[in-house]
C-alpha atoms as a PDB file:
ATOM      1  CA  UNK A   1       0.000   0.000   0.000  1.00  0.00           C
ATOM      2  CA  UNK A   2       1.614   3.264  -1.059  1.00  0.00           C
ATOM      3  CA  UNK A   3       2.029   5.491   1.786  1.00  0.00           C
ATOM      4  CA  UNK A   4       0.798   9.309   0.305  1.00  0.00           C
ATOM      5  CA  UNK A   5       2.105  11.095   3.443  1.00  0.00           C
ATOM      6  CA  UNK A   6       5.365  10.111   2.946  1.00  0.00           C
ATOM      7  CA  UNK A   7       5.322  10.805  -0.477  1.00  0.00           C
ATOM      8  CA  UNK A   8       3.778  13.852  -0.014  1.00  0.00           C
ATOM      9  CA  UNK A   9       6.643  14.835   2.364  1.00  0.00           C
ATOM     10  CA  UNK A  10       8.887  14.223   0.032  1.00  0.00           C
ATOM     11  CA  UNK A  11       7.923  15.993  -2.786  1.00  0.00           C
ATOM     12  CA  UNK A  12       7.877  19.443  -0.759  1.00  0.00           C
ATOM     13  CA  UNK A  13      11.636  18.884  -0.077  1.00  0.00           C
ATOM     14  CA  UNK A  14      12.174  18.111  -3.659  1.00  0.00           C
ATOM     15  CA  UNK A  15      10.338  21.191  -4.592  1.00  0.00           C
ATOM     16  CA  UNK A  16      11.710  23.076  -2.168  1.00  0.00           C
ATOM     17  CA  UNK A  17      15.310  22.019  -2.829  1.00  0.00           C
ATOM     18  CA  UNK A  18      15.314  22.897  -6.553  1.00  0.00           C
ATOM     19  CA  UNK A  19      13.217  26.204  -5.628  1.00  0.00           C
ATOM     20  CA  UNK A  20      16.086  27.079  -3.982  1.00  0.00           C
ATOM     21  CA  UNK A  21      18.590  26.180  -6.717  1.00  0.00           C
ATOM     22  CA  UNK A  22      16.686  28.313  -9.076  1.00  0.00           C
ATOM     23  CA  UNK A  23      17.345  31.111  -6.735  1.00  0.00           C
ATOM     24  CA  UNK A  24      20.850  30.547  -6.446  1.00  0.00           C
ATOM     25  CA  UNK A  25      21.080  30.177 -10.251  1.00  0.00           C
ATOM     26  CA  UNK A  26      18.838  33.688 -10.690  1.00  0.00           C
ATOM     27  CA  UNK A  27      20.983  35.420  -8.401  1.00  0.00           C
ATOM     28  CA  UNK A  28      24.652  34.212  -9.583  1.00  0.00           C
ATOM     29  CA  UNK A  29      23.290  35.182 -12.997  1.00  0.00           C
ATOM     30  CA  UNK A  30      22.070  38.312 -12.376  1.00  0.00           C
ATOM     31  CA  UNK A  31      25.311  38.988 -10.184  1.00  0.00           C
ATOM     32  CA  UNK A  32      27.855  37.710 -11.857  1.00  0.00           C
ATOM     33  CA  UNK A  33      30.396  39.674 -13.722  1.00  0.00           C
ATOM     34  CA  UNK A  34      33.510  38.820 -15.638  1.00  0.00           C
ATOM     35  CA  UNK A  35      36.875  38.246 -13.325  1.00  0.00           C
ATOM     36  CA  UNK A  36      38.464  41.585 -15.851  1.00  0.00           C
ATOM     37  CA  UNK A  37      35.805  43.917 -13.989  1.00  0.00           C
ATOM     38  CA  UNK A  38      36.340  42.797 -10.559  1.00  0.00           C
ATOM     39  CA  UNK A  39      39.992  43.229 -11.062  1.00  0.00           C
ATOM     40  CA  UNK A  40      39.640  46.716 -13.227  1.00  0.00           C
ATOM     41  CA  UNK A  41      37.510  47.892  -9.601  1.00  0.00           C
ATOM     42  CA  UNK A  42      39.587  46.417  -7.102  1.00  0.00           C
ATOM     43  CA  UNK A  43      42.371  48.466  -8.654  1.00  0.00           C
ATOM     44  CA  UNK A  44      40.501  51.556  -9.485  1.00  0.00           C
ATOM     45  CA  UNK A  45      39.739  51.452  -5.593  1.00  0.00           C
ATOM     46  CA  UNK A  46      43.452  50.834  -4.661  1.00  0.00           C
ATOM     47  CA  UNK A  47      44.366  54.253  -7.097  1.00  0.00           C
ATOM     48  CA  UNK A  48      42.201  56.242  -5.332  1.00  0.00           C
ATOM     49  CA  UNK A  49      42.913  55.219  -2.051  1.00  0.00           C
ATOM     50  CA  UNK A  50      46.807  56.408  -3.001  1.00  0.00           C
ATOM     51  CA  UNK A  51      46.044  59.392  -4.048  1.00  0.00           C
ATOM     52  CA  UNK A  52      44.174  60.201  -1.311  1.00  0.00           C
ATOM     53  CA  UNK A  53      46.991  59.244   0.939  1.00  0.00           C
ATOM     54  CA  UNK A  54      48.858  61.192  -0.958  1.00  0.00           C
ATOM     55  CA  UNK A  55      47.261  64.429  -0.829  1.00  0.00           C
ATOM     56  CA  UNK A  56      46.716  64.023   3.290  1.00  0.00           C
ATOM     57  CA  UNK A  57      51.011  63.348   3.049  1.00  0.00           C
ATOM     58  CA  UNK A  58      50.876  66.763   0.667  1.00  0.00           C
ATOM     59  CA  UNK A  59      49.088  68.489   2.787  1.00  0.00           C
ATOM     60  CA  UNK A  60      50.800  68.071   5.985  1.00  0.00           C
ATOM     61  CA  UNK A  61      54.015  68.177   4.340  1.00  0.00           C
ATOM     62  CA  UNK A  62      52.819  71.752   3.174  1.00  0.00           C
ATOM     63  CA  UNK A  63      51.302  72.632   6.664  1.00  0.00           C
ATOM     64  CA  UNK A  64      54.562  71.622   8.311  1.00  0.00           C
ATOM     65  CA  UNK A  65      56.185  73.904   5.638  1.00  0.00           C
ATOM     66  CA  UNK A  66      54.189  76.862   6.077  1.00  0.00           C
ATOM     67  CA  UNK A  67      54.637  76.088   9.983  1.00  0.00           C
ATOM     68  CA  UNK A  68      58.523  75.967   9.804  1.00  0.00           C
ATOM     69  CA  UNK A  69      58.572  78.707   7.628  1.00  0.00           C
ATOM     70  CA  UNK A  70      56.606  80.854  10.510  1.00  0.00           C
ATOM     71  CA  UNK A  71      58.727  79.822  13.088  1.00  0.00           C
ATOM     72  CA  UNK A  72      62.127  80.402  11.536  1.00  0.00           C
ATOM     73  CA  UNK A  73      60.205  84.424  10.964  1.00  0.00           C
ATOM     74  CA  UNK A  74      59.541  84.150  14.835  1.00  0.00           C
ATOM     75  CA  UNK A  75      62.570  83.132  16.207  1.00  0.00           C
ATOM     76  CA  UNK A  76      64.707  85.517  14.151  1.00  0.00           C
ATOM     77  CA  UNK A  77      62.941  88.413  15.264  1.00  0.00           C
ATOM     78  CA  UNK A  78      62.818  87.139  18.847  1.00  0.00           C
ATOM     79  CA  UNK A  79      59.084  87.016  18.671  1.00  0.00           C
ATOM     80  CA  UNK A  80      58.469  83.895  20.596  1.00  0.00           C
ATOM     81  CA  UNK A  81      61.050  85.413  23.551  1.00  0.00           C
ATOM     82  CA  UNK A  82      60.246  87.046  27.101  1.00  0.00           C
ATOM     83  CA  UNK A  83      56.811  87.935  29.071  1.00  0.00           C
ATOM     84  CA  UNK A  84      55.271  89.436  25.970  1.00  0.00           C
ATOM     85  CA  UNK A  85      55.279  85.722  24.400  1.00  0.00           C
ATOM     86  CA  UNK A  86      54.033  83.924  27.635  1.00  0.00           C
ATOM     87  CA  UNK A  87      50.524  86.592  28.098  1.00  0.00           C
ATOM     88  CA  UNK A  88      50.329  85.615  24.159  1.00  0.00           C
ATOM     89  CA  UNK A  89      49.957  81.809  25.036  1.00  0.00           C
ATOM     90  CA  UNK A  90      47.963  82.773  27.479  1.00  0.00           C
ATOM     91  CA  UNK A  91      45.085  84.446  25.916  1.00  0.00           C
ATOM     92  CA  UNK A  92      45.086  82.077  22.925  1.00  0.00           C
ATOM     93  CA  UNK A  93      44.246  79.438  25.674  1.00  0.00           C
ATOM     94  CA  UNK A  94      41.615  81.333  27.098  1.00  0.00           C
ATOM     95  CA  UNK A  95      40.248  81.636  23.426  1.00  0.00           C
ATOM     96  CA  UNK A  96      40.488  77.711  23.073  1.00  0.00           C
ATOM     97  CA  UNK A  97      43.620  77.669  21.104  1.00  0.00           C
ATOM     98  CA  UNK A  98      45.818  74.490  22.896  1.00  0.00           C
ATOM     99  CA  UNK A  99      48.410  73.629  20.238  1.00  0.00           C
ATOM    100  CA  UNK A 100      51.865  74.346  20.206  1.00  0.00           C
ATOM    101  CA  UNK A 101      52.046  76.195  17.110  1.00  0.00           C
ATOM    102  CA  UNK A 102      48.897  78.349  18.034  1.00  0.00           C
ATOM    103  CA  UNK A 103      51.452  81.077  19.643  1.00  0.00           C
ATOM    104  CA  UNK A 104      53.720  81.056  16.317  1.00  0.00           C
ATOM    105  CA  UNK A 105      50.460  81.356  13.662  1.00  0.00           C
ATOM    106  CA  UNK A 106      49.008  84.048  15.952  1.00  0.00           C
ATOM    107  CA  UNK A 107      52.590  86.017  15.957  1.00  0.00           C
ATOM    108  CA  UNK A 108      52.630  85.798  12.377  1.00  0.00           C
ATOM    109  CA  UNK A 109      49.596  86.944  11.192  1.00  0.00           C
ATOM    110  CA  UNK A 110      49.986  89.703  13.817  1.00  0.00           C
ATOM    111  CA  UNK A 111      53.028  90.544  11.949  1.00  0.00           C
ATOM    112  CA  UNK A 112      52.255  89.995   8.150  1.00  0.00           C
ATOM    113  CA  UNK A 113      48.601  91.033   8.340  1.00  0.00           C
ATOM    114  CA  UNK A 114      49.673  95.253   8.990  1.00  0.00           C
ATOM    115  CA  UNK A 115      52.179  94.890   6.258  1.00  0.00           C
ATOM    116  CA  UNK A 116      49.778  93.078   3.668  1.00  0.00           C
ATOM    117  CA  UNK A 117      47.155  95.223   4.156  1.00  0.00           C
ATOM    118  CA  UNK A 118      49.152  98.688   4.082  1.00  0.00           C
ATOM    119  CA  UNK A 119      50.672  96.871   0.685  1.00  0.00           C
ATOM    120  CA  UNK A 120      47.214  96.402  -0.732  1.00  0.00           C
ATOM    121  CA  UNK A 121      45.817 100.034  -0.080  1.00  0.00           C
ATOM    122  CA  UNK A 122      49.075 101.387  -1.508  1.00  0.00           C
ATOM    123  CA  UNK A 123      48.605  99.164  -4.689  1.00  0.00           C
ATOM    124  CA  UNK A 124      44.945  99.944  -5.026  1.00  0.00           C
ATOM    125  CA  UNK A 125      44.993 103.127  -4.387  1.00  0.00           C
ATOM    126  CA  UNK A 126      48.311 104.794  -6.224  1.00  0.00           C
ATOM    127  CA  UNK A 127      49.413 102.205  -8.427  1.00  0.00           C
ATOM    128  CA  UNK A 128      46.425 100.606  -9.961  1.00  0.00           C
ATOM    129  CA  UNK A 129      44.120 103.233  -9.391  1.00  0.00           C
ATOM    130  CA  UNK A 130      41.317 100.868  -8.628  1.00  0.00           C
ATOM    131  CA  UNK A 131      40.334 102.886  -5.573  1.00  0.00           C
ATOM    132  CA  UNK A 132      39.936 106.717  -6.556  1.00  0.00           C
ATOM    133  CA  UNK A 133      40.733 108.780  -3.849  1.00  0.00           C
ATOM    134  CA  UNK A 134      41.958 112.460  -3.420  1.00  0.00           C
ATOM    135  CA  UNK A 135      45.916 112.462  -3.212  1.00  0.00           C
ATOM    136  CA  UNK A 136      45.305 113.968   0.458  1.00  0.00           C
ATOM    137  CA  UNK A 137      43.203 110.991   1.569  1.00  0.00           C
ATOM    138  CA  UNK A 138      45.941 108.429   0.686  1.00  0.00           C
ATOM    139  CA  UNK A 139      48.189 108.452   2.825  1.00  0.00           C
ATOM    140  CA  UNK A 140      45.743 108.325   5.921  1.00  0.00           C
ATOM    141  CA  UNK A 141      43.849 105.496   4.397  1.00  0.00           C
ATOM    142  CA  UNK A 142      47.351 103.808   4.306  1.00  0.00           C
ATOM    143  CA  UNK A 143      47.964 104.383   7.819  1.00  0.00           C
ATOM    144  CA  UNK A 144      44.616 102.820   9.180  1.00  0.00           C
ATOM    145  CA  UNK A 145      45.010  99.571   6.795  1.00  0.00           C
ATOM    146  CA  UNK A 146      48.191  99.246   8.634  1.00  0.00           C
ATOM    147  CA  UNK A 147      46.873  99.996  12.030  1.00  0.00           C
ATOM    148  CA  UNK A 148      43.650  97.964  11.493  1.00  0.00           C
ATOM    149  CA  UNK A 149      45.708  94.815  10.415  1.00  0.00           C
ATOM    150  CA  UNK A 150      47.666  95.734  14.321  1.00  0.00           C
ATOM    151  CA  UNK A 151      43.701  95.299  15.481  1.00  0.00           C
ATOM    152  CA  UNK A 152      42.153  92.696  13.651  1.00  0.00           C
ATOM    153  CA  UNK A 153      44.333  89.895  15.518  1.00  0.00           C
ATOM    154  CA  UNK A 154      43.415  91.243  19.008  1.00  0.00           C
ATOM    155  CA  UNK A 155      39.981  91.718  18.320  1.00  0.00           C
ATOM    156  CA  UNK A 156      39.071  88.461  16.656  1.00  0.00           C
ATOM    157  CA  UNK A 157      40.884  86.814  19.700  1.00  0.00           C
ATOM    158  CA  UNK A 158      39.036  88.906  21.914  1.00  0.00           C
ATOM    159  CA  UNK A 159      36.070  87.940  20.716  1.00  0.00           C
ATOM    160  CA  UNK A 160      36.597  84.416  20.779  1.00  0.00           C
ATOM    161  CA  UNK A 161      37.564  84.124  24.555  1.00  0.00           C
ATOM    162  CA  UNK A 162      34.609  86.301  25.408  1.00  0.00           C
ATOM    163  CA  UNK A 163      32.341  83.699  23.213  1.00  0.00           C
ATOM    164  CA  UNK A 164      33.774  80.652  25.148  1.00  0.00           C
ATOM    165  CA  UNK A 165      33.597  82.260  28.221  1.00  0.00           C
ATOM    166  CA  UNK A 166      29.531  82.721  28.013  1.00  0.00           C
ATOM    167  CA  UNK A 167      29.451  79.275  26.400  1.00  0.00           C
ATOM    168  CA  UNK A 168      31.385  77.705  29.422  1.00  0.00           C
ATOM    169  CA  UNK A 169      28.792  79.495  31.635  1.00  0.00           C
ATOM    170  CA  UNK A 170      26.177  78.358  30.091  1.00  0.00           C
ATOM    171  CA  UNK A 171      26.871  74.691  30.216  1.00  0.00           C
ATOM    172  CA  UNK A 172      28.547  74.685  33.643  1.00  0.00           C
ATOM    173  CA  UNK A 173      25.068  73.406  35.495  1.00  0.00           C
ATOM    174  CA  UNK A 174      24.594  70.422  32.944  1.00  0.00           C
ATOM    175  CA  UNK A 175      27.858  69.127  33.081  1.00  0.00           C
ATOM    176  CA  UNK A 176      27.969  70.078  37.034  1.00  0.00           C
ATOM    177  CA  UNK A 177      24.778  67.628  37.189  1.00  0.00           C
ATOM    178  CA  UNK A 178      26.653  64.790  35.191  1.00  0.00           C
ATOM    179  CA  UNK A 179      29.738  65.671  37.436  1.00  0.00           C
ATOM    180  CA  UNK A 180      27.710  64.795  40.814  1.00  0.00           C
ATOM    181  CA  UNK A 181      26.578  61.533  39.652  1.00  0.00           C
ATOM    182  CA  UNK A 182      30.029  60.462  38.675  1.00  0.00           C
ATOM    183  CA  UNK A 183      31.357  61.206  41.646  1.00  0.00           C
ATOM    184  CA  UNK A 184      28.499  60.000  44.082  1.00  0.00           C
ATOM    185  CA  UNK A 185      28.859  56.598  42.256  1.00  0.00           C
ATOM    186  CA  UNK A 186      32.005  56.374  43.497  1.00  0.00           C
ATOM    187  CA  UNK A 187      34.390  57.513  40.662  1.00  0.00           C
ATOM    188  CA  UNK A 188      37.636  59.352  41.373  1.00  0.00           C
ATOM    189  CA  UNK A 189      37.510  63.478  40.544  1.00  0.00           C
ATOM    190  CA  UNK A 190      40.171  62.662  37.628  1.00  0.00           C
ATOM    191  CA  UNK A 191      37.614  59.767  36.589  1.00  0.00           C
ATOM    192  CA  UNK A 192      34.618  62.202  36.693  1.00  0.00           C
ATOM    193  CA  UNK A 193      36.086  64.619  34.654  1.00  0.00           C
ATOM    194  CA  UNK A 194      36.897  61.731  31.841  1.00  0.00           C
ATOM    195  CA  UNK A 195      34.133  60.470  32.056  1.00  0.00           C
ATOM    196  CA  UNK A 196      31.648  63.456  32.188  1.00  0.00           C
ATOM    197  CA  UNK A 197      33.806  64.998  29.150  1.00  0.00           C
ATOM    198  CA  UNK A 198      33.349  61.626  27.042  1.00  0.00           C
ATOM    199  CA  UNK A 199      29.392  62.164  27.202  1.00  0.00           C
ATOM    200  CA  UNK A 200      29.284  65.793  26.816  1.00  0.00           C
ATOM    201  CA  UNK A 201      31.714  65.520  23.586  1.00  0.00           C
ATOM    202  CA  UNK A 202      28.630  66.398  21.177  1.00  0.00           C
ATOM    203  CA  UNK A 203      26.613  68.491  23.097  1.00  0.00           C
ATOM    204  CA  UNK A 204      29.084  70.638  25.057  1.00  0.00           C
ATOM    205  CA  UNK A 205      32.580  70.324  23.157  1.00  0.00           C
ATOM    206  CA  UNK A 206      34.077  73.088  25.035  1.00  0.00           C
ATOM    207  CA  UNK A 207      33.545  72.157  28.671  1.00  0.00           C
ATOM    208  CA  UNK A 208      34.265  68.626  27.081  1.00  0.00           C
ATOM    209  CA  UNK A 209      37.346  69.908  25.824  1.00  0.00           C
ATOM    210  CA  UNK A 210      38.062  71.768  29.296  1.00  0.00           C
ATOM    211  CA  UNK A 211      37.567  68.452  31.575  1.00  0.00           C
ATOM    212  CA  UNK A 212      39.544  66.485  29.139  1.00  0.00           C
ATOM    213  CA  UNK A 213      42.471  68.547  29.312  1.00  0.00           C
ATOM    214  CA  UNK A 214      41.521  68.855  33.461  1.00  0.00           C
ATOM    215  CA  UNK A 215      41.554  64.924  33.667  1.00  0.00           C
ATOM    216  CA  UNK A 216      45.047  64.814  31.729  1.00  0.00           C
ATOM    217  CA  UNK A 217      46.701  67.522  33.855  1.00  0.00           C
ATOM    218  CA  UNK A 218      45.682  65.567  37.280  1.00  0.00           C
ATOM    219  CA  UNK A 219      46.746  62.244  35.915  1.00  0.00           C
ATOM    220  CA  UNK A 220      49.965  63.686  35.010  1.00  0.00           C
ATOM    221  CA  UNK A 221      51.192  66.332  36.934  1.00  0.00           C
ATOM    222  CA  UNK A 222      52.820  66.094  40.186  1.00  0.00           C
ATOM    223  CA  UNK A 223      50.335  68.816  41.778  1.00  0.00           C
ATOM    224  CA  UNK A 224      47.280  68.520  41.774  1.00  0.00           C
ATOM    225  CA  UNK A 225      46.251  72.072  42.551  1.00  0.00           C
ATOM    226  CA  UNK A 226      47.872  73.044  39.558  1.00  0.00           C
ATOM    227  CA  UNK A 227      46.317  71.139  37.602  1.00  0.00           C
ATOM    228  CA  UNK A 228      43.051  72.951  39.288  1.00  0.00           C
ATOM    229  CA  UNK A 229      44.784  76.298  38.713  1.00  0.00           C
ATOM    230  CA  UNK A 230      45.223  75.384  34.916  1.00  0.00           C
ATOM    231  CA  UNK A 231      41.767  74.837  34.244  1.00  0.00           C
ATOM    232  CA  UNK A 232      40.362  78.665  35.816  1.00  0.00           C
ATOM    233  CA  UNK A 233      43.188  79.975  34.279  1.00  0.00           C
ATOM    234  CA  UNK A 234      42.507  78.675  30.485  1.00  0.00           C
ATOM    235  CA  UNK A 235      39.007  79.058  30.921  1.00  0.00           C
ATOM    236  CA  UNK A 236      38.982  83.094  32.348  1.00  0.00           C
ATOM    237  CA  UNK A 237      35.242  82.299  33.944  1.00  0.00           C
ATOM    238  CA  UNK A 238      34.024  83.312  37.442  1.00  0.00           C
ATOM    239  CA  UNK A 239      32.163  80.189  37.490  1.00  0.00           C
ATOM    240  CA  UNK A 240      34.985  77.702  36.327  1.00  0.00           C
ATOM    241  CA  UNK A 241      36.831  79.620  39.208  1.00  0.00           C
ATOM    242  CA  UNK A 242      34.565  79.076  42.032  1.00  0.00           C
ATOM    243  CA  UNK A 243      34.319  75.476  40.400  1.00  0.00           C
ATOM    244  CA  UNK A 244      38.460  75.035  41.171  1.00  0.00           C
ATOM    245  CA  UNK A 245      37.804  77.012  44.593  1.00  0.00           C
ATOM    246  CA  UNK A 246      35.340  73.885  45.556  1.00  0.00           C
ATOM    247  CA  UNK A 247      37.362  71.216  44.680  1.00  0.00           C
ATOM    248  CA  UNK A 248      40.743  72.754  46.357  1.00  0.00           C
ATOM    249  CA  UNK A 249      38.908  73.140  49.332  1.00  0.00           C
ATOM    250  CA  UNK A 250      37.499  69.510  49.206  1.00  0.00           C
ATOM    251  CA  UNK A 251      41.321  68.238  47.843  1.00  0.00           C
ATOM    252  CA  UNK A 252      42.799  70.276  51.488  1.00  0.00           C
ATOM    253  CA  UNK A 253      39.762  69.629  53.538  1.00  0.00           C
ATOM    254  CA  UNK A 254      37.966  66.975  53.364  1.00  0.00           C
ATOM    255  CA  UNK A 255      34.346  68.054  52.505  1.00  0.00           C
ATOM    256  CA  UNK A 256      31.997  66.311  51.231  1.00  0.00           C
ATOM    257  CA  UNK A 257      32.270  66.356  47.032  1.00  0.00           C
ATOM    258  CA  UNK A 258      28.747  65.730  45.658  1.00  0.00           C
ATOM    259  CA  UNK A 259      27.258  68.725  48.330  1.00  0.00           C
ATOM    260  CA  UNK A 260      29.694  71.218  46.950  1.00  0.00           C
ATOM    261  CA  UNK A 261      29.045  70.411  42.990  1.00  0.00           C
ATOM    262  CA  UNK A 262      25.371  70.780  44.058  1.00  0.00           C
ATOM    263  CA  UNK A 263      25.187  73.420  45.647  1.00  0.00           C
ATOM    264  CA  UNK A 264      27.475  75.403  42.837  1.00  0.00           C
ATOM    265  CA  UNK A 265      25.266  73.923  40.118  1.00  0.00           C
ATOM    266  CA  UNK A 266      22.058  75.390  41.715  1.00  0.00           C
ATOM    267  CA  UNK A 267      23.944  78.995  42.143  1.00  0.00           C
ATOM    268  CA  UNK A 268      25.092  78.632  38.345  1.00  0.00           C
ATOM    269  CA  UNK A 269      21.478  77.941  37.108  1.00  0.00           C
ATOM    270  CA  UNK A 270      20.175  80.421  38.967  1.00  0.00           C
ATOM    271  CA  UNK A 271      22.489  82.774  37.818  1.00  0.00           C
ATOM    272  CA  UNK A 272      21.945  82.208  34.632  1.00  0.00           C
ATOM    273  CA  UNK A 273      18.006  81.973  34.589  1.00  0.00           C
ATOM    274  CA  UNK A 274      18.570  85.680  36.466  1.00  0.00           C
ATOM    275  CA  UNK A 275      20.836  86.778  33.504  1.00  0.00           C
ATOM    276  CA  UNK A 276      18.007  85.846  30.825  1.00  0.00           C
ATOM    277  CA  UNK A 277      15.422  87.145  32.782  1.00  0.00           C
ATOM    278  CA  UNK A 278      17.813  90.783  32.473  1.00  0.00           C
ATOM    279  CA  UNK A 279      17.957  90.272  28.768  1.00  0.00           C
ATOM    280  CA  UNK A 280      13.935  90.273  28.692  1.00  0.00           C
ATOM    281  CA  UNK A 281      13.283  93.135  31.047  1.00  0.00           C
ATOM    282  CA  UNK A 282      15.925  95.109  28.618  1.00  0.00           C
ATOM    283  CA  UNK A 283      13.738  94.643  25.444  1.00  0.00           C
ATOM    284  CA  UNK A 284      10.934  96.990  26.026  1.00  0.00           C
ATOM    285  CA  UNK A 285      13.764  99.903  26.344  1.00  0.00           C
ATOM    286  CA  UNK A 286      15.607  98.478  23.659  1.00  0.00           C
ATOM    287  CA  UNK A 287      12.461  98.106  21.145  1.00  0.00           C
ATOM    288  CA  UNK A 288      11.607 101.682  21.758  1.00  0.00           C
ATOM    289  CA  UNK A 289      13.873 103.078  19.145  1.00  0.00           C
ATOM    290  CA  UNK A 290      13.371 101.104  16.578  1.00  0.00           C
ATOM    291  CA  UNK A 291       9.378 101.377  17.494  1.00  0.00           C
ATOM    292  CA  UNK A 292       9.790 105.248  17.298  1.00  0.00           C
ATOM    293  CA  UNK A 293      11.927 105.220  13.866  1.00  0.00           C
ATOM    294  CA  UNK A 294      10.064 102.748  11.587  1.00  0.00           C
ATOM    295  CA  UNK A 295       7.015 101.650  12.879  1.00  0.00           C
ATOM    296  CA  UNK A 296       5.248 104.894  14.362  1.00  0.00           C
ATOM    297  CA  UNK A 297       5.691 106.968  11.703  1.00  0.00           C
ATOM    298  CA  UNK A 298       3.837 104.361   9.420  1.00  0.00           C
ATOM    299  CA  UNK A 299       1.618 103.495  11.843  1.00  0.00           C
ATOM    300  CA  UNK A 300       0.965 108.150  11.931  1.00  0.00           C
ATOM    301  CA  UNK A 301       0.806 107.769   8.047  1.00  0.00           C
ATOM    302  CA  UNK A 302      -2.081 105.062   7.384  1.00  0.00           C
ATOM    303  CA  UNK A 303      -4.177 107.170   9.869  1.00  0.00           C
ATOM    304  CA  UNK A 304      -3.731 110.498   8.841  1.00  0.00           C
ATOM    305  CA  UNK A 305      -3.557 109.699   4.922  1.00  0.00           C
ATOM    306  CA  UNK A 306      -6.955 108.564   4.304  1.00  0.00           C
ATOM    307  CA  UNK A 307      -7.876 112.395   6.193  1.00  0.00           C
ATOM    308  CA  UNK A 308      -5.560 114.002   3.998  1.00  0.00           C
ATOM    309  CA  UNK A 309      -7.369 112.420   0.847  1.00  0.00           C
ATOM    310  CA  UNK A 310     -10.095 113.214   1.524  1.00  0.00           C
ATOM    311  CA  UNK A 311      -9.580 117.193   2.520  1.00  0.00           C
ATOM    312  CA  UNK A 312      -7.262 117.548  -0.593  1.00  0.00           C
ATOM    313  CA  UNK A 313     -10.673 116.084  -2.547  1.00  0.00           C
ATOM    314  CA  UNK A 314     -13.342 118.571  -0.859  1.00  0.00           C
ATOM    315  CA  UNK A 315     -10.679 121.832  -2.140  1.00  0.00           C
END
């Protein structure tokens, strides 16, 4: 008696089994290409990965150029020399500036930028003609292209440590927040600051950035509180200083951490909820020029015209 279960059975893996070697055959077909190709791609991919290499090698082989080039300027005009050189450093690491060769750009554009841009006024203005000015008004404009490329450097520094500083206030309670729970689970201050600055590297890259550095200095350094005395220093902030004033006092002392970092992150927040609260009560004063200036006298002029019309009409 023929068993139909079985051969049932059976035919469903028989069907199945040559369903699936039609796929395979569909698919090698439809994929396959000639060994020529693959090879042609494989070393199309291996060309452009050299030349890539190759202009990264370029370009820091040009960078390094331009960098020796800027040093050798420095050093034979004593540029890099004395107290003047250290206050340089200095405020390029308030700005956020923390390479080596930061000092030696910065003294170089300081010292090219006067002398390119009193070239190009002179060139514009009495060779080329491009700029037509009076023969009396030359020589001044001269002058302040020279003195406004002194500027320009100190300024656009300037700037840039004043930006940092607001943005290091502004994150201060956050990473404060993230700084408590590190160290209330038991993590070392040095381990804190790693660890807080690894999750706030998107967010807040500065104070990232700052702790990093911070983390570094106290694995490293002999002294601690210098390490400390770094971190206020680079950052030029009130609140990064009273930051470093907590945790010397709870290096010498003994207090208690996690209360400290509290406590300063509730003073920071409320400081800064204060601060915006300034801004707002500012904008009715500040609104009141511009209010006077464009919108009143439209405002005066879609009221009164229709009047007007209409008396110029009745004479």
């Amino acid at each position: 008696m023929i068993d139909f279960a079985a051969s049932e059975k059976n035919f469903t893996i028989v069907i199945a089994v040559a369903a699936f070697i039609v796929f395979w055959a569909v698919w090698t077909a439809a994929t396959w290409e000639p060994p020529i190709e693959g090879r042609l791609r494989a070393l199309r991919t291996r060309r452009a990965k050299t030349r890539d290499d190759q202009r990264a090698a370029s370009g820091k082989k040009t960078r390094a150029t331009s960098l020796g080039l800027m040093r050798k300027v420095a050093d034979r005009l004593n540029l890099l020399r004395g107290s003047a050189a250290d206050q340089t450093t200095r405020k390029l690491r308030q700005a956020g500036f923390l390479s080596r060769d930061a000092s030696v750009v910065y003294v170089f554009v300081k010292l090219a930028l006067p002398l390119s841009l009193g070239f190009l006024m002179i060139v514009l203005t009495s060779i080329t003609g491009l700029v037509d000015l009076p023969d009396d008004m030359i020589a001044p404009i001269c002058i302040g292209a020279v003195l406004s490329g002194f500027v320009m450097p100190e300024v656009y520094i300037k700037n840039i440590t004043n930006k940092r500083r607001d943005v290091l206030n502004t994150v201060l309670p956050e990473g404060l927040d993230l700084l408590t729970i590190c160290v209330e689970a038991g993590l070392s201050i040095d381990a804190a600051f790693r660890r807080v600055s690894r999750e706030m590297t998107s967010s807040m890259p500065e104070l990232a950035a700052e702790f990093e550095m911070t983390a570094m200095e106290l694995t490293y350094l002999p002294d601690r509180q210098q390490a400390l005395e770094n971190m206020a220093d680079r950052s030029d902030s009130p609140a990064i200083a009273a930051l470093v004033n907590a945790l010397r006092q709870t290096e010498k002392y003994g207090t208690p951490l996690a209360g400290s970092l509290r406590i300063l992150s509730s003073e920071f927040r409320q400081t800064r909820q204060s601060k915006a609260e300034e801004k707002g009560a500012r904008m009715p004063a500040l609104m009141t020029v511009p209010l006077m200036v464009f919108i009143l006298p439209t405002l005066i002029t879609v009221l009164i015209a229709p009047a007007l019309m209409s008396a110029f009409a009745l004479t």
